[in-house]
N, C-alpha and C. Protein backbone atom coordinates (compact mmCIF):
# COMPACT_ATOMS: atom_id res chain seq x y z
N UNK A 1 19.40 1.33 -55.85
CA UNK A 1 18.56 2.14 -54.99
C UNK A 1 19.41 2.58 -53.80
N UNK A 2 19.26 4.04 -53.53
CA UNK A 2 20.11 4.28 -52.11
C UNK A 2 19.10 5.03 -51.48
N UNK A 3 19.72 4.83 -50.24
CA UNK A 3 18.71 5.36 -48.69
C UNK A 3 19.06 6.81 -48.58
N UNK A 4 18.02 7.60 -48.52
CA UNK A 4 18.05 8.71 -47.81
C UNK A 4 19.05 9.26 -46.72
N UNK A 5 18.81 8.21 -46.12
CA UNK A 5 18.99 8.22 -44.76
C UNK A 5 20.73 7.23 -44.37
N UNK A 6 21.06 7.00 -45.49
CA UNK A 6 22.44 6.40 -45.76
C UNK A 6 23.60 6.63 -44.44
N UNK A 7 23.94 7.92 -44.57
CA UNK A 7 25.28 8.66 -43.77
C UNK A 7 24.73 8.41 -42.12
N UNK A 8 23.32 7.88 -41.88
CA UNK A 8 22.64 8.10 -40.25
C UNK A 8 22.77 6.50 -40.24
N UNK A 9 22.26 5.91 -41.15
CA UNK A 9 22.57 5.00 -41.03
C UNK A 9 23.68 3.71 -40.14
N UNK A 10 23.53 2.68 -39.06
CA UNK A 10 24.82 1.94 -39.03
C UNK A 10 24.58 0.83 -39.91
N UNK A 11 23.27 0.24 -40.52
CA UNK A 11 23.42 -1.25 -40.91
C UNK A 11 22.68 -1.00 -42.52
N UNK A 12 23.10 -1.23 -43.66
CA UNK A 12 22.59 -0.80 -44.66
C UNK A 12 20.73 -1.16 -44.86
N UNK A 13 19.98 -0.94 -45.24
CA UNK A 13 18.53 -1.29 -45.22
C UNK A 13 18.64 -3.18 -45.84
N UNK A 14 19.02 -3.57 -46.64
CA UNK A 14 19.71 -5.01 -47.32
C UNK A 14 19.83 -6.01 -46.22
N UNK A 15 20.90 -5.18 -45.29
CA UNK A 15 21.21 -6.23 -44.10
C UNK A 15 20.21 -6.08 -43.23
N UNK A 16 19.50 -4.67 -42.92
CA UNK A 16 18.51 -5.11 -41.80
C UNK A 16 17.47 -6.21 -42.32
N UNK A 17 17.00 -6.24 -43.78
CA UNK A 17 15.89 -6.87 -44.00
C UNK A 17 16.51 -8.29 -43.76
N UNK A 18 18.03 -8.47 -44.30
CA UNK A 18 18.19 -9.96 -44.02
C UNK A 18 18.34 -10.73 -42.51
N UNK A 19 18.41 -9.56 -42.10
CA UNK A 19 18.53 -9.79 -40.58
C UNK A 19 16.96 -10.27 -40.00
N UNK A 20 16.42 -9.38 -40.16
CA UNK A 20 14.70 -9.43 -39.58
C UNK A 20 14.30 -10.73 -40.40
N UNK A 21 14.57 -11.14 -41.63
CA UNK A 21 14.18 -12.35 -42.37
C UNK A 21 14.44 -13.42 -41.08
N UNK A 22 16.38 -13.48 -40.92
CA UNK A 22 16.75 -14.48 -40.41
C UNK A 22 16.16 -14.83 -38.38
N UNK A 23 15.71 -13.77 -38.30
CA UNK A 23 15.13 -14.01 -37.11
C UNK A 23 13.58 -14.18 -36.83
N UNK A 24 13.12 -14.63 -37.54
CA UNK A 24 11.60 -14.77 -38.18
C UNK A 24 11.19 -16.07 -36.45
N UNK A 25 10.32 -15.24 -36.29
CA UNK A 25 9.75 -16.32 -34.80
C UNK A 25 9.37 -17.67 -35.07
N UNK A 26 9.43 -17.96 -36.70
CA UNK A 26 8.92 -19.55 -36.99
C UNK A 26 9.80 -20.54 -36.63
N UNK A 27 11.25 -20.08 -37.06
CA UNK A 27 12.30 -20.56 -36.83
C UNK A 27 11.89 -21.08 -35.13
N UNK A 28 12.01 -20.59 -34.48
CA UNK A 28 12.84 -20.81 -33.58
C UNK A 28 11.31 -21.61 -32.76
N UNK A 29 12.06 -23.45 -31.91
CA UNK A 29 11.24 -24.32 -31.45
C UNK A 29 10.63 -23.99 -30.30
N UNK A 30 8.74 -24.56 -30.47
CA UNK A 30 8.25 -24.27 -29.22
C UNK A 30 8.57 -24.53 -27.87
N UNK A 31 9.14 -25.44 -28.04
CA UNK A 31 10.23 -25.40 -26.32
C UNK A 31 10.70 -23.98 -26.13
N UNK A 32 11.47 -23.54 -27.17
CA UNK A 32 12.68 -22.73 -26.65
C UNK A 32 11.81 -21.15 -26.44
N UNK A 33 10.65 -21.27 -27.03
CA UNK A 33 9.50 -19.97 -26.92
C UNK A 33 8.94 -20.05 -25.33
N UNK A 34 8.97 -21.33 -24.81
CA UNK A 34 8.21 -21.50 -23.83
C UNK A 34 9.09 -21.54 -22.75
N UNK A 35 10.48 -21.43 -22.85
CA UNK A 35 11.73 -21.49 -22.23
C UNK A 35 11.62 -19.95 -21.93
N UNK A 36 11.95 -19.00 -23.28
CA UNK A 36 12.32 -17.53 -23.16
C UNK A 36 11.17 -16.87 -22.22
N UNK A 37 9.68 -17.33 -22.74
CA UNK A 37 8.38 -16.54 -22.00
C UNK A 37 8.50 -16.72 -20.72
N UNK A 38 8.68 -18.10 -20.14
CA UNK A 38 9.15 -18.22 -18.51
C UNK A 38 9.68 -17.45 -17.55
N UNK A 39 11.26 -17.02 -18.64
CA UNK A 39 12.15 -16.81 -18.31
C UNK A 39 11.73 -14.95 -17.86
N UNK A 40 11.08 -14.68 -18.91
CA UNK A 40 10.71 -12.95 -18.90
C UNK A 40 9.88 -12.91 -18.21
N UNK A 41 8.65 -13.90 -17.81
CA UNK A 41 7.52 -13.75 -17.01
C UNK A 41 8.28 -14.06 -15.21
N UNK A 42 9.18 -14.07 -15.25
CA UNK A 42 10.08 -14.89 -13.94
C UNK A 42 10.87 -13.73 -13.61
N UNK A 43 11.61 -12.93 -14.24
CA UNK A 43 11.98 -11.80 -14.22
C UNK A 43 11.61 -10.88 -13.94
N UNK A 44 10.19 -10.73 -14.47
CA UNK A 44 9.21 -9.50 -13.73
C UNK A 44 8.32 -9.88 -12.51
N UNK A 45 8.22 -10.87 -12.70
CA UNK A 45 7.82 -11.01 -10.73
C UNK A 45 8.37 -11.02 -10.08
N UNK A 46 9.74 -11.51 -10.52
CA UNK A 46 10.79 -11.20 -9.19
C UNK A 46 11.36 -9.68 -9.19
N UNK A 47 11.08 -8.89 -10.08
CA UNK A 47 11.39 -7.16 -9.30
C UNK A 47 10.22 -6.91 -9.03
N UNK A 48 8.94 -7.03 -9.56
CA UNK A 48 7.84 -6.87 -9.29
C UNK A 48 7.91 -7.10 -6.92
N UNK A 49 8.20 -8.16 -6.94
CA UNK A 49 8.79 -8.88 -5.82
C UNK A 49 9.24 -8.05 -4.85
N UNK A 50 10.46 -7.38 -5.44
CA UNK A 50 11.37 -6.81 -4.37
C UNK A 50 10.47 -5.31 -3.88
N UNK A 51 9.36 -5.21 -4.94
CA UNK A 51 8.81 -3.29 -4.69
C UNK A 51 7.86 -3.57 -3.63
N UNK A 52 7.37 -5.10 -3.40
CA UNK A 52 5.77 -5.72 -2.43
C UNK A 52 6.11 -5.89 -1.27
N UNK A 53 5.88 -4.77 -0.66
CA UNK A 53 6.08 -5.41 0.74
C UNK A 53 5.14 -5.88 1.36
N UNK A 54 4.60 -7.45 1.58
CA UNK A 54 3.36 -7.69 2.87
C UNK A 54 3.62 -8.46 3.91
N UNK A 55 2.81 -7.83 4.66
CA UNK A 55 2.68 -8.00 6.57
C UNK A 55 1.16 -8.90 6.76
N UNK A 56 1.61 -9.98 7.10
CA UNK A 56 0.77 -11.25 7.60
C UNK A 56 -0.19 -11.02 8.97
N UNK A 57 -0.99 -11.45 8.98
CA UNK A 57 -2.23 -11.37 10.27
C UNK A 57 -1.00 -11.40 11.67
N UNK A 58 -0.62 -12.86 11.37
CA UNK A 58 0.31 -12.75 12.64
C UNK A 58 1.90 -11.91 13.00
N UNK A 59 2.16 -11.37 12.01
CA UNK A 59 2.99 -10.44 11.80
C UNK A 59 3.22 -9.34 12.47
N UNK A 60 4.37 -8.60 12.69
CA UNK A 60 4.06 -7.30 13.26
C UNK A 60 4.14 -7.19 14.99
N UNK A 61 4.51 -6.07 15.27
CA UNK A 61 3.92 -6.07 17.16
C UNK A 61 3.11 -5.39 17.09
N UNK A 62 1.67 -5.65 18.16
CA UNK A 62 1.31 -4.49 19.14
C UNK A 62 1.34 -3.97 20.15
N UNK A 63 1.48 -2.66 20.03
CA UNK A 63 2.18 -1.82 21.30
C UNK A 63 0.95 -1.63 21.95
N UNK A 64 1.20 -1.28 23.23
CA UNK A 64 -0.19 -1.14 24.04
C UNK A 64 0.45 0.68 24.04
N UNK A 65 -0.97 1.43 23.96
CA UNK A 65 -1.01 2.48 24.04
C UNK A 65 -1.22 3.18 24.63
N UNK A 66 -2.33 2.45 25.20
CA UNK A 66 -3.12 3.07 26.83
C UNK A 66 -4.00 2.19 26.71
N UNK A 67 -4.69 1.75 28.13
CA UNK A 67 -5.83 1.14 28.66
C UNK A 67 -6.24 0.73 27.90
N UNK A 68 -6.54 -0.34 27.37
CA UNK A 68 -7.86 -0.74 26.24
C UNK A 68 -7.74 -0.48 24.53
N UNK A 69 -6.45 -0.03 24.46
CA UNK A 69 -5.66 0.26 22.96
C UNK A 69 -4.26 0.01 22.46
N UNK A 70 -4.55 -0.46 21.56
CA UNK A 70 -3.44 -1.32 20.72
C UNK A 70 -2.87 -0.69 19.93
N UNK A 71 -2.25 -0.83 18.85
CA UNK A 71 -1.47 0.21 18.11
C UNK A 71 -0.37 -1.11 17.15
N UNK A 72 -1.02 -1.58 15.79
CA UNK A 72 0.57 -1.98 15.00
C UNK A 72 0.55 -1.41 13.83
N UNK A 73 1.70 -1.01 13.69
CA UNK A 73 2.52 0.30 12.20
C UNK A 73 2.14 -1.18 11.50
N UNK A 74 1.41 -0.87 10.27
CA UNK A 74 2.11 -1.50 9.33
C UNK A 74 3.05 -0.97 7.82
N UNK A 75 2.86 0.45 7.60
CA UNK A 75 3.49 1.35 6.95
C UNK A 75 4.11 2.54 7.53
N UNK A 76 4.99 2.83 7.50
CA UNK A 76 5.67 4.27 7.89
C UNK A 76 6.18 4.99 6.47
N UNK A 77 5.81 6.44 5.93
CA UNK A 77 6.85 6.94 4.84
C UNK A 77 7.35 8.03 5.93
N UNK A 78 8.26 8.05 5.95
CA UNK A 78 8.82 9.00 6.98
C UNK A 78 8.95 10.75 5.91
N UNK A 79 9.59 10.68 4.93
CA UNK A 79 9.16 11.41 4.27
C UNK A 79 7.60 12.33 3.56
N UNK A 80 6.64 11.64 3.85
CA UNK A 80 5.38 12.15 3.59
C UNK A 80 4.95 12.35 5.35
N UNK A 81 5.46 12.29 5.90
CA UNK A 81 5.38 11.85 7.56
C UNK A 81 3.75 10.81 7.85
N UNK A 82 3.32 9.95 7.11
CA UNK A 82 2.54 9.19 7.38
C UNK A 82 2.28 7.73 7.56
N UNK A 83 1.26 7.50 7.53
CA UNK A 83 1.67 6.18 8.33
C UNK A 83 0.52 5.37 8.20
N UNK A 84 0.04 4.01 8.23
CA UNK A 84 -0.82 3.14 7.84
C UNK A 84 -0.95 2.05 9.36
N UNK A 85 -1.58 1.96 9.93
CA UNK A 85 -1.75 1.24 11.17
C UNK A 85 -3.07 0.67 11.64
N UNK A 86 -2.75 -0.38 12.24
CA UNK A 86 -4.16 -0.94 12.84
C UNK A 86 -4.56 -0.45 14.39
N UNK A 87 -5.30 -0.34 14.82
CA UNK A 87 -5.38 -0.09 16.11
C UNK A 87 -6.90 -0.97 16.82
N UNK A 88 -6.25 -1.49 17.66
CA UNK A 88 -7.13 -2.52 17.96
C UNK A 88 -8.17 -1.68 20.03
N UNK A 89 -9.37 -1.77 19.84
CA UNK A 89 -9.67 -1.00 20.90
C UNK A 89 -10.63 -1.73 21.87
N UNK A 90 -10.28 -2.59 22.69
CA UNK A 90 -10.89 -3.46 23.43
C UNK A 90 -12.17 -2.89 23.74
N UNK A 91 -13.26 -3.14 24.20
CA UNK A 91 -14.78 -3.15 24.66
C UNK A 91 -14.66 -2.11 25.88
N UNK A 92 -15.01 -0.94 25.74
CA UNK A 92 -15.03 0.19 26.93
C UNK A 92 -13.48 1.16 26.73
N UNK A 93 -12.93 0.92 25.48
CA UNK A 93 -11.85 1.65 25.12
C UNK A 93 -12.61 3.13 24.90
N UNK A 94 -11.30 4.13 25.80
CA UNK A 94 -11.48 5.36 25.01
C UNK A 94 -10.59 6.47 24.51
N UNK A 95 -11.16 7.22 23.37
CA UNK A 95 -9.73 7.90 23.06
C UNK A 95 -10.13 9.40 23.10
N UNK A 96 -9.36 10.28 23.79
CA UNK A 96 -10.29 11.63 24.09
C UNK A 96 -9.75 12.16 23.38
N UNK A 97 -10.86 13.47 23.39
CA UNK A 97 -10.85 14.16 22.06
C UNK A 97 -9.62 14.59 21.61
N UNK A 98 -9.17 14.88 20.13
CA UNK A 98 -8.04 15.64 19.58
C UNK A 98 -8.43 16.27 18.30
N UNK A 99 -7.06 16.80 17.92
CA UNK A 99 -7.01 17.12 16.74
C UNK A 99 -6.49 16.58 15.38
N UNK A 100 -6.63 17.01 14.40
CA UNK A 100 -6.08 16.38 13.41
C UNK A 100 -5.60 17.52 12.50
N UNK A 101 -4.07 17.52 12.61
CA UNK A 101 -3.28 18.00 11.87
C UNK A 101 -3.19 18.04 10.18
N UNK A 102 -3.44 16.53 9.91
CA UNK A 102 -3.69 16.12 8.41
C UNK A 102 -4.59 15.44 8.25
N UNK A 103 -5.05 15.18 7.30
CA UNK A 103 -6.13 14.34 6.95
C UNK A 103 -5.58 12.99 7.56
N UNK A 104 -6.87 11.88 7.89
CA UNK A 104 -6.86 11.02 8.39
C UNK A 104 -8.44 9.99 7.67
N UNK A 105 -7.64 8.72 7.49
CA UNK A 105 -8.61 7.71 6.65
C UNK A 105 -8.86 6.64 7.97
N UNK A 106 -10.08 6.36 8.09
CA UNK A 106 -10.38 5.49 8.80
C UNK A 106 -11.39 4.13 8.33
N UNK A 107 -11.12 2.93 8.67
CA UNK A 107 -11.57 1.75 7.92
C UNK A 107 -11.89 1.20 9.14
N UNK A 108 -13.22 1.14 9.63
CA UNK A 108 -13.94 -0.13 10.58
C UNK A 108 -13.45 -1.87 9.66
N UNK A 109 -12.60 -2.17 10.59
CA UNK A 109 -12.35 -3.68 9.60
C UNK A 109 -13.60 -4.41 11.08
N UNK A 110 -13.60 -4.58 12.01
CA UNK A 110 -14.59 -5.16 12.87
C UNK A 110 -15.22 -4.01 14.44
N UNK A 111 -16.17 -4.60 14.69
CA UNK A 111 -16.38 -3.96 15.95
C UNK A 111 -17.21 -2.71 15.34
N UNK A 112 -17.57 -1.83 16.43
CA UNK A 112 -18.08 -0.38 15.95
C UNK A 112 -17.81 0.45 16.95
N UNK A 113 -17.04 1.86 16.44
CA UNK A 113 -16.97 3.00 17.39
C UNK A 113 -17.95 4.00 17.15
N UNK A 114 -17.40 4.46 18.21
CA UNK A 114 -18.63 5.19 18.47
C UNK A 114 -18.20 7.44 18.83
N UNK A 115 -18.52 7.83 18.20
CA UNK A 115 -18.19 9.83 18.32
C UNK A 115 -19.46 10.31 18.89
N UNK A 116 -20.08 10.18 20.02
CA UNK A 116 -21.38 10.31 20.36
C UNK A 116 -22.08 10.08 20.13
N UNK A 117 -23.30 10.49 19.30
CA UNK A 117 -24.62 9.46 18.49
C UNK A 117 -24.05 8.97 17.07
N UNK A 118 -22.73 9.53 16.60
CA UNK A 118 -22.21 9.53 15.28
C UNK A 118 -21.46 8.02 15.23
N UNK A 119 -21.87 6.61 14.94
CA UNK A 119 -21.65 5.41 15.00
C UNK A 119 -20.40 4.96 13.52
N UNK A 120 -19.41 3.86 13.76
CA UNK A 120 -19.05 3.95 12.46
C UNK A 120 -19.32 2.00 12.73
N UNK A 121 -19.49 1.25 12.10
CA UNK A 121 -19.78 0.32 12.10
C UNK A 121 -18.38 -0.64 11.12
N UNK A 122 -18.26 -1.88 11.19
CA UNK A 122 -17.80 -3.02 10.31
C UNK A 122 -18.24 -2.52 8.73
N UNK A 123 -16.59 -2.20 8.54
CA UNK A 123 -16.96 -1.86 6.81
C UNK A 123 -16.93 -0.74 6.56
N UNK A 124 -17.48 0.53 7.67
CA UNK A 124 -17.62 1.70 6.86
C UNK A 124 -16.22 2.45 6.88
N UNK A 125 -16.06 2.90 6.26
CA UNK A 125 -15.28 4.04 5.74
C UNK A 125 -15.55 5.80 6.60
N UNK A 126 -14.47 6.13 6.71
CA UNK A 126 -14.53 7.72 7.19
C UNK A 126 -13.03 8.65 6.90
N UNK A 127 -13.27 9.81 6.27
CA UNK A 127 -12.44 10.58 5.93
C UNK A 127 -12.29 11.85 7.09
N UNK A 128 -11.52 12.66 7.34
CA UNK A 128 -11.04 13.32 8.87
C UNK A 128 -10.83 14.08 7.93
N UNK A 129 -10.80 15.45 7.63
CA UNK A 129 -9.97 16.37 6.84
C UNK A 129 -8.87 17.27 8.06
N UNK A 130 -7.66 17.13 7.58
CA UNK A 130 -6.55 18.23 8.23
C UNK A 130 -7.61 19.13 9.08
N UNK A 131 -7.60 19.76 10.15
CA UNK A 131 -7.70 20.67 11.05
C UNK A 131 -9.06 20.43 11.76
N UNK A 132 -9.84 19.34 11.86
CA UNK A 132 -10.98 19.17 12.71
C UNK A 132 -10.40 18.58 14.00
N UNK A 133 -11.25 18.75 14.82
CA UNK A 133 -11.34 18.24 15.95
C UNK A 133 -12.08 17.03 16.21
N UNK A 134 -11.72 16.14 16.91
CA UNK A 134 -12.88 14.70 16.70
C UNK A 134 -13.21 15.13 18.14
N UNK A 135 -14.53 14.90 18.68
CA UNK A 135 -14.61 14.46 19.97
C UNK A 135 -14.17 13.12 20.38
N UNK A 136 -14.29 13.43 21.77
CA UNK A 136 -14.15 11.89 22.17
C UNK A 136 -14.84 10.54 21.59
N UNK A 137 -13.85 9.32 21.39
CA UNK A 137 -14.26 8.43 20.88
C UNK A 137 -14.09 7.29 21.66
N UNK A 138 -15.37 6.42 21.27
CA UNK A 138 -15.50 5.13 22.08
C UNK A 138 -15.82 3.74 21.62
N UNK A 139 -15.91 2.54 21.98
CA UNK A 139 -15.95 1.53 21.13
C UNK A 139 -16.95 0.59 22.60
N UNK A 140 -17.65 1.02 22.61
CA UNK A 140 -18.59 -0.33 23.49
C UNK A 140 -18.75 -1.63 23.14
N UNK A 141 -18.26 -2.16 21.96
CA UNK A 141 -17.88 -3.64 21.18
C UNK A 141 -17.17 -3.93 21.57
N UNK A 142 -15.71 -2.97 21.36
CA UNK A 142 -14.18 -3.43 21.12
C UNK A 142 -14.42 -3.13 19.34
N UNK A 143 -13.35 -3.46 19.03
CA UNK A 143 -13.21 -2.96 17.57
C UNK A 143 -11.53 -2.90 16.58
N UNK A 144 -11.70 -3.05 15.58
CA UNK A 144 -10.31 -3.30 15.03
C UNK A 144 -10.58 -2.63 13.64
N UNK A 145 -9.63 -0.80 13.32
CA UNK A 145 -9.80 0.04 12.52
C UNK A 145 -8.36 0.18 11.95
N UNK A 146 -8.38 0.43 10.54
CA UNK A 146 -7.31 0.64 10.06
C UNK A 146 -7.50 1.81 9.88
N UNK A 147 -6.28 2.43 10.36
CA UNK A 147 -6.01 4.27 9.94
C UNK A 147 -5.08 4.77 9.40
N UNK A 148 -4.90 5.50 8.43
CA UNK A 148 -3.97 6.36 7.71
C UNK A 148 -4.23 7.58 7.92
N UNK A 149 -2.63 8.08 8.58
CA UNK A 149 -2.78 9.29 9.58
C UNK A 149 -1.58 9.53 9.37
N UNK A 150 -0.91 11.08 10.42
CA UNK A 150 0.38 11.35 10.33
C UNK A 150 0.93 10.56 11.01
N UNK A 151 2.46 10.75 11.21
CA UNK A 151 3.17 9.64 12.50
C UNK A 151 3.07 10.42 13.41
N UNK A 152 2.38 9.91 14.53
CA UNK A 152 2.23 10.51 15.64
C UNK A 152 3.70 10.81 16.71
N UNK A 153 3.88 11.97 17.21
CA UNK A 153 5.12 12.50 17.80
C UNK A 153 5.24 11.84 19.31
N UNK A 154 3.61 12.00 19.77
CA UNK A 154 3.77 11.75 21.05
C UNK A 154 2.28 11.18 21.07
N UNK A 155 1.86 10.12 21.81
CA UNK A 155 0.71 9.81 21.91
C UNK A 155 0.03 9.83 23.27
N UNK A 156 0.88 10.48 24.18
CA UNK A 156 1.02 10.76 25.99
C UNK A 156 -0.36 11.24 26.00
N UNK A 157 -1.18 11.73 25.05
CA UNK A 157 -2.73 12.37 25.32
C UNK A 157 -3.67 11.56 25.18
N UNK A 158 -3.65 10.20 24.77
CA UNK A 158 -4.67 9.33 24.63
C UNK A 158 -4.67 8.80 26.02
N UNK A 159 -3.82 8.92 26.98
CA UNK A 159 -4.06 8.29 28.12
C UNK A 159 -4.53 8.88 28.99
């Protein structure tokens, strides 16, 4: 019998089958299965590893920003020019009105601010789309919001 596929061939069809015979997974002892799986499951968490970057509660600085506001990066892509940050806003903090260049994600993690009668509370969620204006904002709690926003150039207007 000859192969089609002969001249493309490197290993004749004969030897691959004796090959695939001789490496048959029965052969080989459950130690040494439980050795190799380790070994591959150990391998991918550790590049898995090197791609994770995390930042701990106590981790990190905060910058004071102005009066009654905090400010810590915990992501920068300088290339997408954005940025992932907490901003922490003591009880009678305020931030006057601006604009928003790009979209902007906002996450009440505690506390509640406040956009005039427009309240955001612990937990809720708010999306900013590129080119609105926020009014002035306030936090009569104090409050601690995670925001994904651009990197800010200059922040000389919150004060």
């Amino acid at each position: 019998m000859t192969d089609k596929n002969a001249d493309n061939q490197i290993l004749d069809s004969q030897t691959t089958q004796a090959i695939s015979v001789g490496l048959s997974s029965d052969e080989i002892p459950e130690k040494l299965k439980a050795s190799m799986k380790q070994k591959i499951f150990n391998n991918i968490h550790n590049q898995a590893s090197k791609s994770i970057n995390t930042i701990r509660e106590h981790e990190g600085e905060w910058l004071d920003v102005a009066p009654k506001l905090q400010m810590k990066v915990l992501r920068r892509d300088h290339k997408l020019n954005s940025q992932t940050a907490l901003w922490k806003l003591e009880p009678g903090a305020v931030i006057p009105a601006h604009e928003h260049p790009v979209e902007e994600e906002c996450l009440v993690i505690k506390g509640q601010i406040n956009f005039a009668d427009h309240v955001l509370r612990e937990g809720d969620f708010e999306v900013v789309p590129a080119g609105i204006n926020h009014i002035e904002m306030q936090s009569k709690t104090g409050a601690i919001v995670l925001l994904r926003s651009d990197i800010p150039e200059d922040l000389s207007w919150i004060e």
